[in-house]
Protein backbone atom coordinates (compact mmCIF):
# COMPACT_ATOMS: atom_id res chain seq x y z
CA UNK A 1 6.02 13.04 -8.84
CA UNK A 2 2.61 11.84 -7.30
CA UNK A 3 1.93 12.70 -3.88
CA UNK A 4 -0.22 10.57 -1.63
CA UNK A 5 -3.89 11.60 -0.57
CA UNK A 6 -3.41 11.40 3.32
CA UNK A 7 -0.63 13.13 3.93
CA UNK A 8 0.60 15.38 0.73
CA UNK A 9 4.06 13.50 1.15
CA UNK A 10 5.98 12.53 -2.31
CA UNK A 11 5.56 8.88 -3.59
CA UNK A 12 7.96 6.65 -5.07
CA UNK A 13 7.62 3.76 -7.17
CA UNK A 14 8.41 0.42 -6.35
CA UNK A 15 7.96 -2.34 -9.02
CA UNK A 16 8.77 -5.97 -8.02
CA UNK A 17 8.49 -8.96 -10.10
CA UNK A 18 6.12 -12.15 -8.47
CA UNK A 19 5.26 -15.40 -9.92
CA UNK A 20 2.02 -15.06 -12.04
CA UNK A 21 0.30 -17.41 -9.58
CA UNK A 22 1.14 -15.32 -6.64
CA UNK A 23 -0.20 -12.55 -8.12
CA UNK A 24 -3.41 -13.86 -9.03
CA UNK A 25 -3.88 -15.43 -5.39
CA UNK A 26 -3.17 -11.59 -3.91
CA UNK A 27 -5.49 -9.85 -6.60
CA UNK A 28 -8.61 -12.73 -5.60
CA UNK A 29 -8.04 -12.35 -2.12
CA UNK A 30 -7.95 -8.66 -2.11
CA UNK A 31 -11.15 -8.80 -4.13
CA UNK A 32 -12.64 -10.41 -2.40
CA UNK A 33 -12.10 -9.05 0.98
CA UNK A 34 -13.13 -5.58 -0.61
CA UNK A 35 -9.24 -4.05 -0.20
CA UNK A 36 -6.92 -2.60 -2.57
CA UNK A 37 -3.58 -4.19 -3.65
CA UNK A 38 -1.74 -0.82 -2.89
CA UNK A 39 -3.42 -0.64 0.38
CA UNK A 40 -2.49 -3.85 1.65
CA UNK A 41 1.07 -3.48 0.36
CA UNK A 42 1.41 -0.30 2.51
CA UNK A 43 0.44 -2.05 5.62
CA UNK A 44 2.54 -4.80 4.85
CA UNK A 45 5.71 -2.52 3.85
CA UNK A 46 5.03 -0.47 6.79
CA UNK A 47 4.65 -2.90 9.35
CA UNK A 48 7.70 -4.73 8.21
CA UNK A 49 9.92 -1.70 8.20
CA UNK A 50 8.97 -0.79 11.80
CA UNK A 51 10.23 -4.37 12.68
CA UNK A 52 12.95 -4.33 10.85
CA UNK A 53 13.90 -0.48 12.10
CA UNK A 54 13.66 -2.37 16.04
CA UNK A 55 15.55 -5.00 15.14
CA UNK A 56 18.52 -2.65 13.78
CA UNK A 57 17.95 0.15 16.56
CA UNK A 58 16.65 2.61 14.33
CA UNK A 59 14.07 5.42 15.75
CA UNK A 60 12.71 7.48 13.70
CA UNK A 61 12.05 11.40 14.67
């Protein structure tokens, strides 16, 4: 199992199917902004959680 750079904690994989356009409009704008797809996905996945965790209630220790 991989373990991320930052923080030695063990990854998971998460594949998810998008339409081929989609993809290609992520991958250019990533590009171009100089940021990695995984990256941004992290921020995004992370962000939403912590809403989603306040919405529901949930703390986290």
């Amino acid at each position: 199992m991989a373990k991320t750079a930052a923080t030695d904690e063990p990854t998971k994989r998460l594949s998810l199917d998008l339409p081929a356009s989609l993809h290609t409009r992520f991958k250019t704008a990533c590009s171009a902004t100089d940021r990695k797809m995984v990256g941004e996905l992290q921020a995004y996945i992370e962000a939403r959680t912590k809403e989603l965790e306040d919405e529901a209630g949930i703390t986290r220790k």
